[in-house]
Structure formats: structure tokens, C-alpha cells
Protein backbone atom coordinates (compact mmCIF):
# COMPACT_ATOMS: atom_id res chain seq x y z
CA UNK A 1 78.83 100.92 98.93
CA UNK A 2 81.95 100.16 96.92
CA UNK A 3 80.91 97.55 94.60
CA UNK A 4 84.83 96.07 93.62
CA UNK A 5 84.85 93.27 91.05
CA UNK A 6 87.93 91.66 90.55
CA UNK A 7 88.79 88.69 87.61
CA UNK A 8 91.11 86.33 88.69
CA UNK A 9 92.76 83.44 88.66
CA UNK A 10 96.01 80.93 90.47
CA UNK A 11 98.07 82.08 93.59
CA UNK A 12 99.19 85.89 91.97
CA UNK A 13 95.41 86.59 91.62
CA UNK A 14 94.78 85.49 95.25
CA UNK A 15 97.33 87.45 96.56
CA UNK A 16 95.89 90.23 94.84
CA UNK A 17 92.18 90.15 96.28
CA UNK A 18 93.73 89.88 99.56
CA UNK A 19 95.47 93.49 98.99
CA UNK A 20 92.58 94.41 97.58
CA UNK A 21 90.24 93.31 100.81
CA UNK A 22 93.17 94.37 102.90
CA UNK A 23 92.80 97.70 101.55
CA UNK A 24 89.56 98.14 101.88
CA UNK A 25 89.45 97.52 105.47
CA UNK A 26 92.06 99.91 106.37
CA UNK A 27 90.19 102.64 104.19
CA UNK A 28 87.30 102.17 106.05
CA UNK A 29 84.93 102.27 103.35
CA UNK A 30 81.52 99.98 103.06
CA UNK A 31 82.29 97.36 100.67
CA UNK A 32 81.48 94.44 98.68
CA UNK A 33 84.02 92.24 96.73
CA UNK A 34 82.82 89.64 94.12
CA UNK A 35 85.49 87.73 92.50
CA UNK A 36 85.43 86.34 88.71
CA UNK A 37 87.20 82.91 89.33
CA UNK A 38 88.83 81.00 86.51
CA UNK A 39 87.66 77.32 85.69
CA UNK A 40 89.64 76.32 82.76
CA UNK A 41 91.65 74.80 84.99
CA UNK A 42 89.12 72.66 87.09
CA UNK A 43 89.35 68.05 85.89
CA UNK A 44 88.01 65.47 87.04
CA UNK A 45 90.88 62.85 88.63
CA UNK A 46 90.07 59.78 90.40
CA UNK A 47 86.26 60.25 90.51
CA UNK A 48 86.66 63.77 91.93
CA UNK A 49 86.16 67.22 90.38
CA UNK A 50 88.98 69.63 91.17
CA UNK A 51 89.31 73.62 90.85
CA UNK A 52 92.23 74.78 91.01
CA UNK A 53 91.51 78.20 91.03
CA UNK A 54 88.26 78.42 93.23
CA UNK A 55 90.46 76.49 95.98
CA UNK A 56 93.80 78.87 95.91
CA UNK A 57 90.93 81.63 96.12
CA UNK A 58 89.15 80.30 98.98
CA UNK A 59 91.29 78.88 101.28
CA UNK A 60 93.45 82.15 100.49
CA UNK A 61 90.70 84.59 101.53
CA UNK A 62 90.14 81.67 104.66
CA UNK A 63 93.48 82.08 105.31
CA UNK A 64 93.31 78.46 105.75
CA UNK A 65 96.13 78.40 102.41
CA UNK A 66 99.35 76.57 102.09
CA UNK A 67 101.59 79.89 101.71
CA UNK A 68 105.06 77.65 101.89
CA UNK A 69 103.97 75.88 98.50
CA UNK A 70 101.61 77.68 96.83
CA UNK A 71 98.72 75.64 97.16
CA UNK A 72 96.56 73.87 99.11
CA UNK A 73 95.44 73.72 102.79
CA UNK A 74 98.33 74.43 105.42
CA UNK A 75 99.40 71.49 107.80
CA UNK A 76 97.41 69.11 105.20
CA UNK A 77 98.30 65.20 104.81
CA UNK A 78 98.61 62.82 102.31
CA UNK A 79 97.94 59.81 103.54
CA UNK A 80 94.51 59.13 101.22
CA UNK A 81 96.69 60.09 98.45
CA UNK A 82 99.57 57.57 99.47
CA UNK A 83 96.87 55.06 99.56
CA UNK A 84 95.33 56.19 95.77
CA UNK A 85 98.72 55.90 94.26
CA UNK A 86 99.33 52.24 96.13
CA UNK A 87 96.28 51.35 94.46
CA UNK A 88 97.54 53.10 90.83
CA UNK A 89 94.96 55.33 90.91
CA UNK A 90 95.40 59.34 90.50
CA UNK A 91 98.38 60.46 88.88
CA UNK A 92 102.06 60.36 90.66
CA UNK A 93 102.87 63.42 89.93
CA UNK A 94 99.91 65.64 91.46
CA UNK A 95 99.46 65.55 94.88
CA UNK A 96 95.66 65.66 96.92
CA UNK A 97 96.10 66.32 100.56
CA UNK A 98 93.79 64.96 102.97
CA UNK A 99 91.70 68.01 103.83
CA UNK A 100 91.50 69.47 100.02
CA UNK A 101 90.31 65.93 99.11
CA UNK A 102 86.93 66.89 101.52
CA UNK A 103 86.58 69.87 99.44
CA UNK A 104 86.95 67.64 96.45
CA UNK A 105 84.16 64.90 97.73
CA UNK A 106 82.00 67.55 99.36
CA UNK A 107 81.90 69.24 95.79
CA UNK A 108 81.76 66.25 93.83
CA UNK A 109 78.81 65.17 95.73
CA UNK A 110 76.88 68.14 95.31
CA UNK A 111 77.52 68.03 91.65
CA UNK A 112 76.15 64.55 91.39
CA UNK A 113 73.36 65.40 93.25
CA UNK A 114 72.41 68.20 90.82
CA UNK A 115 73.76 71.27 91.76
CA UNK A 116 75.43 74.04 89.41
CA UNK A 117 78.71 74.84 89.66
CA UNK A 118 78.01 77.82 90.94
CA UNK A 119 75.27 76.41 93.46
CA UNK A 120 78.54 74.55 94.60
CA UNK A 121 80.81 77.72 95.20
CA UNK A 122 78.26 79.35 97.18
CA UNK A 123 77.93 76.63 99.51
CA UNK A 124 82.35 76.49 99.31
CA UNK A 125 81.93 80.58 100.10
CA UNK A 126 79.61 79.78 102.85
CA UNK A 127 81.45 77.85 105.33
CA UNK A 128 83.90 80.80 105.97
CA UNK A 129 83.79 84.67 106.46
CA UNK A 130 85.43 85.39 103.19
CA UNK A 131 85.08 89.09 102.93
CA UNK A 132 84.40 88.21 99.75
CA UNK A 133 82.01 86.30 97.22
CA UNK A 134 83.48 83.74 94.96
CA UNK A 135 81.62 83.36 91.17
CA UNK A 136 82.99 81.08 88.56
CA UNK A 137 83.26 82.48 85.19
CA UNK A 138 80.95 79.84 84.18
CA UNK A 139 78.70 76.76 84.51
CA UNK A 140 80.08 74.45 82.17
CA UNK A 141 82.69 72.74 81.79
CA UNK A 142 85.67 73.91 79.92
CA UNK A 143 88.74 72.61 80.78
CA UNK A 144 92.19 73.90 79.54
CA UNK A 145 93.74 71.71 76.88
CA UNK A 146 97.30 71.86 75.66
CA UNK A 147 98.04 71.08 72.10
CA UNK A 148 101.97 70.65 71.84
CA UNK A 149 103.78 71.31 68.38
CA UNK A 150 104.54 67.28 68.55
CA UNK A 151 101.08 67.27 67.60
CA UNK A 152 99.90 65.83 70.99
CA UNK A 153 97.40 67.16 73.47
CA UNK A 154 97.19 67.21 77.17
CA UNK A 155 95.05 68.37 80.15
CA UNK A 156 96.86 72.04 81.26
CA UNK A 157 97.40 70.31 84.70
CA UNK A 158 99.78 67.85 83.30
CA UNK A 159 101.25 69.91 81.26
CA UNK A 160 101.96 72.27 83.84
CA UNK A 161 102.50 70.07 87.03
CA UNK A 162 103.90 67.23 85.24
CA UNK A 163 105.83 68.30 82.76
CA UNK A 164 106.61 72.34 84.67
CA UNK A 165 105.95 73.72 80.77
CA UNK A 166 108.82 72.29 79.22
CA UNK A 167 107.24 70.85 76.01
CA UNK A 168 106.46 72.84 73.80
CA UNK A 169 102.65 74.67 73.44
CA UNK A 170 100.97 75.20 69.86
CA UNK A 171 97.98 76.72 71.44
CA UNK A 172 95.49 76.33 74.34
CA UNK A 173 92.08 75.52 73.88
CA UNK A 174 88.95 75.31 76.01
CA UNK A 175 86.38 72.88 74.49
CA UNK A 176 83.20 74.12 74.26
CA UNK A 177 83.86 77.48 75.63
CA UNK A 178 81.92 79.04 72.66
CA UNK A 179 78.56 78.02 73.92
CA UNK A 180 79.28 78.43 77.28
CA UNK A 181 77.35 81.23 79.28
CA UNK A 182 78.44 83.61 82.43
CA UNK A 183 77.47 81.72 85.48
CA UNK A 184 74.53 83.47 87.49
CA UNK A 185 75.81 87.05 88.87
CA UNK A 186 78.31 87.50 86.66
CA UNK A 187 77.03 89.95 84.21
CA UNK A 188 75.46 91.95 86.97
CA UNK A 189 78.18 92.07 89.46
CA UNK A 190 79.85 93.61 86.60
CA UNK A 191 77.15 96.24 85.26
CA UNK A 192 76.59 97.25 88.68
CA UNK A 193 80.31 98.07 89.67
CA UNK A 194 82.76 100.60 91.07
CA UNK A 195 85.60 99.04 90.06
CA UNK A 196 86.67 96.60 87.74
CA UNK A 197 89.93 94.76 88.32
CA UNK A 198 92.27 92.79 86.83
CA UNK A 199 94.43 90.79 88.57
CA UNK A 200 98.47 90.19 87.50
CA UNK A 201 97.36 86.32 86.56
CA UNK A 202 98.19 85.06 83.68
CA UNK A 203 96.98 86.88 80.44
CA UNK A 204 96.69 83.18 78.56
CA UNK A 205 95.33 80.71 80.74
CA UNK A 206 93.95 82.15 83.84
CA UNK A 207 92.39 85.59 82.50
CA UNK A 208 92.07 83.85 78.69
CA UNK A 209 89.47 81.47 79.44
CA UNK A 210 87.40 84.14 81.94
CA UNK A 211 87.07 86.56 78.95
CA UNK A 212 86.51 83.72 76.42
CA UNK A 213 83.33 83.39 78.06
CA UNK A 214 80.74 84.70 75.59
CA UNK A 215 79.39 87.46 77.24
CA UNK A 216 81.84 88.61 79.85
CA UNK A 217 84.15 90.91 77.27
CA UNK A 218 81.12 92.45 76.00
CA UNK A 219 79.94 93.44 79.74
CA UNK A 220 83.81 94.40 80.42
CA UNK A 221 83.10 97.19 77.49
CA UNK A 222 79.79 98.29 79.30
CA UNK A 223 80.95 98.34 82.55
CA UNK A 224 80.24 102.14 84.32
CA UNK A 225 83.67 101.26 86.01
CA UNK A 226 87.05 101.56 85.60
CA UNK A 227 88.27 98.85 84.25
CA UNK A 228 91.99 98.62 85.96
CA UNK A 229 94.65 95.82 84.93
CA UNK A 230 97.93 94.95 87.27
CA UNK A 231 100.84 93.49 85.38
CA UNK A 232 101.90 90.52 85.93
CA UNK A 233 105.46 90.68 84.53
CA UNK A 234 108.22 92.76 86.53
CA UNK A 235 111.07 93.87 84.85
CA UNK A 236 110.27 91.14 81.58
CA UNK A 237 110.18 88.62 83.77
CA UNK A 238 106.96 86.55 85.33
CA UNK A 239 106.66 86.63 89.27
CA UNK A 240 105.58 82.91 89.18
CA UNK A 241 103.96 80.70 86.91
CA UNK A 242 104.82 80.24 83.40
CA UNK A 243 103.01 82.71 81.30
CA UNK A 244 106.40 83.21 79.67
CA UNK A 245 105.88 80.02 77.68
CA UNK A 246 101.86 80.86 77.28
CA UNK A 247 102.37 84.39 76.10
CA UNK A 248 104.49 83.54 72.81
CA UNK A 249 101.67 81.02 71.91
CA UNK A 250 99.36 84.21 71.67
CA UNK A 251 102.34 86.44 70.02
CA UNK A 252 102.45 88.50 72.96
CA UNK A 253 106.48 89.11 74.53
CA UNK A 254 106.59 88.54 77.91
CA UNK A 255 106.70 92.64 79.06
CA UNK A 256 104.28 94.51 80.65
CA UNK A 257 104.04 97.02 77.69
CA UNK A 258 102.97 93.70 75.58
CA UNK A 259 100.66 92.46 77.84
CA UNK A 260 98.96 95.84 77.93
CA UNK A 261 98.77 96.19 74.61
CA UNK A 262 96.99 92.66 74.21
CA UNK A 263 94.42 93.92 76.36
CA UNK A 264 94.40 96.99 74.66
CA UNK A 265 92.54 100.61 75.29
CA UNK A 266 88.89 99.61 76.27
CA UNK A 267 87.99 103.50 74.65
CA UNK A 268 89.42 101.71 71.38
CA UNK A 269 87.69 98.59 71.52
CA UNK A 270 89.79 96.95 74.04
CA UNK A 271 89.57 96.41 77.54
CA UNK A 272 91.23 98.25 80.04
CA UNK A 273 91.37 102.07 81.21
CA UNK A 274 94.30 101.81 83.47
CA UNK A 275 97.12 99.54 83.72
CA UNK A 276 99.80 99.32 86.84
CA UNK A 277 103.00 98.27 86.25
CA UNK A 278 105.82 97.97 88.19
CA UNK A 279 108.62 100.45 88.99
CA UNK A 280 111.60 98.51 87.36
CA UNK A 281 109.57 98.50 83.84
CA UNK A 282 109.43 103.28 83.76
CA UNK A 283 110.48 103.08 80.55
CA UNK A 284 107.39 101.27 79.42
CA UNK A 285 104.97 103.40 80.70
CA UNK A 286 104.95 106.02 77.91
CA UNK A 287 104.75 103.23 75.18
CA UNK A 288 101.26 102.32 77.02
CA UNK A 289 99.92 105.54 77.31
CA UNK A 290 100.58 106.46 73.59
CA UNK A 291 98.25 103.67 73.22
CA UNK A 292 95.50 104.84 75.07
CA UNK A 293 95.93 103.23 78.65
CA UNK A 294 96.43 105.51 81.98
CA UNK A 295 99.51 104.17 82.98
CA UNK A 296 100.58 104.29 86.95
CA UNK A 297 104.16 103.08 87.81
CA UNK A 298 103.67 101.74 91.77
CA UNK A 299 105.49 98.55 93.46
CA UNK A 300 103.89 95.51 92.46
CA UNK A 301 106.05 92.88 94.50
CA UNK A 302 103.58 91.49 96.71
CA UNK A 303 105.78 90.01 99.97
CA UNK A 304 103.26 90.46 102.70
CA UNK A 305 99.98 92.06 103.19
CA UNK A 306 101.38 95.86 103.93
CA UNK A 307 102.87 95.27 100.17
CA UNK A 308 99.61 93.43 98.60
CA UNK A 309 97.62 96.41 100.34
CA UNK A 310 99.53 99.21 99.05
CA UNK A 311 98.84 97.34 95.25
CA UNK A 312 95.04 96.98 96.31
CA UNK A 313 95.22 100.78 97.20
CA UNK A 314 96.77 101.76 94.29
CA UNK A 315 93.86 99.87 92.08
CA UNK A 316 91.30 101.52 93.86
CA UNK A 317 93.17 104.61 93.52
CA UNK A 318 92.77 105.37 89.87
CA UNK A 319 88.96 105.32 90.30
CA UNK A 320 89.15 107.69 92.99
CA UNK A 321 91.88 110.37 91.16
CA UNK A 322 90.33 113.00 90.10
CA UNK A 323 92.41 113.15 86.79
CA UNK A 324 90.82 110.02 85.30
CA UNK A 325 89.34 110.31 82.29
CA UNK A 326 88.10 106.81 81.93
């Protein structure tokens, strides 16, 4: 049994686990996937609890997603959130379709009655065939906030969908995040895996807060597996998001020989064995390896799933190469 574990976070690292799955299937191979979901994004708006992350995961691996936007459920309406707005409620600027707003209640409800976050996801993984299991990174709650050099502070969801990064970030902080805990199956899907992965999400506020987590770094470092991280910068520049504002905050330049280097050699106290970057960044690769990281130069332009497979394959690959010394 291939036990793959895979930390992730927004649309770039569901795109990834569906390579990955996609991948798996074709090889043939008995499998299990457990996914490490960021929740730094996850607010409550109107009442409702949101994540962000869990969602794009979920309906992703559902294939239930909106691909055309990014996010969401496809052929989704708005009419409840026409009807919030006429009433002032919500914000004007972030958008809850009709059929993610039942995920919202449904989850909302379950967390008023009691349950765990992660008592909620299972029951979210539950109502489709997945091919894959869904964990939060953790229990509590630690949302994302922005502190701008204006000396202000927002919620990372208005910063982001309101404002599309423009002001200016001093740092980003999850409150509380020190005394969080791994939620239930965490540690052990990772002590008990074949491969570790890291998705191309971003380094700052998708894969930050998921390794923040007390706990979850230090079982990273133990892990029997290959720990294997996918760039998420082509050529210097981001494939989507805006971890080229977040990066800077952290004093990391938006390259994938930077954002290598902030993970760092796990054999030298940092996290990763291998790291794939992309073709169009060659000239990086030997940089990395001097610092202790197997480097593998493969595609990483994920445009369908023949292209998000052969990146899945390519992850699983380095555990399977004979020549790894990891």
C-alpha cells in the first residue's frame, strides 16, 4: 500500500492532488492519499463558517469544482447571496453561491452542535468518492490576519479578495496558532508514510500556517518518507495567487531557488529531500543542490490532467529512483 501524504492548500494545491491521484490510478498501484488541508484561511461571515481551502479541495477531488473561476461549485447561483447583500449583510465584495452556502450551513450546524473540525471534514469527505481523505491541519481556530505597514489589520480574505493584495503586508499572523495542536490523524498519517508531498501552494499563507502547527514540522523531520516539494514559481513568476507580495514579507524572492532554500535541506535541519522545479528555471537547479536538496527539472504547468499527472508521477518518482539518497 502506498501511503502518499500530501500538504496543501488553494486551487494550485488541488490541482496537484488530482495529478497526484491521477497518477496513481494509471500506475496501478494500491493506494491511499491523505491530504494536510490549510485552515488559516477558514472565517466566519454572516453566521456561517467558511474554508476556503477544505472546499477548493473537495469539490476539486468531487469534480463537482468551478474550474472557469477558480472556486466554488460549477453551475452554482447566487440568488441567497443577492438577497444577503439586499439585506447589508455579508460583504459586497465576496461572493457565496447557492450550493457552497449548504456546505457552509451543513458545517456550521455541525459545529454548533459540537463537532470538531475535523469530525466536520469527515462527514464533508463522506458524501463523495474522493479517492482521497481530507484532514485539516488543525482543530482550532486560526485564522490568517494581515497586518499592513499603515499599521492596520485585516482578515487575509479581504485582503486578498477585496483589496487583490494591493496594500501593502507587514507580516501575517495566525492568532493562537502557538497552542494549537495537529488535528486527529495528522501526526500518524505522516509517521506512517511513503511519501511526503508538498504541493506548489503558497510558501506564506497556505503551507505557512500548516507547518506553524506545533507539531507537524517536527513529524515532517521524522517522517521515514521522502519528503518532496513542487515549486510554485515558474520562471520567477507565480502561476496564480499572490505569493509574490507574501514572499518579500518573509525575505524570501519570489524564485524557485528562494523558495527552496526557505524550506531548506531536511538532512540540515530543514524540510525537504527533493524539490521539482520547472524547466524554464535549469539554471537554478545547481544553486539548490549545492544546498543539499535533490533537485529534478520536469514541466510543472499543470493545463489538464495528462499535465497534472505527469507532475504527480514525477513526485512519486523520486521515492521510487533508485539514486535517492534521502
Amino acid at each position: 500500500m502506498r501511503r502518499v501524504v500530501i500538504l496543501a492548500g488553494g486551487v494550485g494545491g488541488s490541482r496537484f492532488t488530482l495529478g497526484v491521484r491521477e497518477a496513481l490510478r494509471r500506475r496501478g498501484e494500491a493506494h491511499q492519499i491523505t491530504v494536510i488541508a490549510n485552515t488559516g484561511d477558514d472565517l466566519w461571515l454572516s453566521g456561517v463558517r467558511l474554508q476556503p481551502d477544505i472546499d477548493s479541495l473537495l469539490y476539486a477531488l468531487a469534480g463537482v469544482n468551478d474550474t472557469e473561476r477558480g472556486w466554488g461549485r460549477a453551475g452554482d447561483t447566487e440568488r441567497v447571496n443577492a438577497e444577503l447583500q439586499a439585506w447589508g449583510g455579508g460583504w459586497p465584495w465576496f461572493t457565496l453561491g447557492d450550493l457552497d452556502l449548504g456546505t457552509h450551513l451543513a458545517r456550521t450546524g455541525w459545529l454548533r452542535d459540537g463537532a470538531t473540525v475535523s469530525e466536520v471534514v469527515a462527514r464533508l469527505n463522506g458524501r463523495w468518492d474522493l479517492g482521497a481523505r481530507i484532514l485539516p491541519m488543525t482543530d482550532a481556530e486560526v485564522d490568517t490576519i494581515v497586518h499592513l505597514r499603515d499599521g492596520s489589520r485585516m482578515h487575509f480574505q479581504e485582503w486578498w479578495t477585496r483589496h487583490r493584495a494591493a496594500r501593502a503586508p507587514e507580516r501575517f499572523v495566525n492568532p493562537g496558532i502557538e497552542q494549537a495542536h495537529p488535528a486527529p490523524g495528522v501526526l500518524e498519517a505522516l509517521a506512517e508514510a511513503t511519501d511526503v508531498l508538498i504541493a506548489p501552494s503558497n510558501p506564506v499563507v497556505s503551507l505557512g500556517p500548516i507547518l506553524a502547527v506545533p507539531g507537524i514540522r517536527e513529524a515532517l523531520a521524522l517522517a521515514p518518507a521522502p519528503v518532496v516539494g513542487v515549486s510554485p514559481v515558474i520562471g520567477g513568476a507565480v502561476v496564480r495567487g499572490m505569493a509574490d507580495v507574501c514572499l518579500p514579507t518573509i525575505g524570501v524572492e519570489t524564485s524557485a531557488a528562494a523558495i527552496a532554500g526557505h524550506y531548506g535541506a531536511r538532512d540540515r535541519g530543514g524540510l525537504l529531500d527533493a524539490w521539482l522545479m520547472a524547466e524554464e528555471d535549469v539554471a537554478l537547479a545547481p544553486g539548490v543542490a549545492a544546498g543539499g536538496i535533490d533537485v529534478s527539472v520536469v514541466p510543472l504547468w499543470m493545463r489538464d490532467a495528462d499535465t497534472s499527472a505527469a507532475l504527480g508521477n514525477a513526485a512519486l518518482s523520486v521515492r521510487d529512483d533508485e539514486g535517492f539518497a534521502g
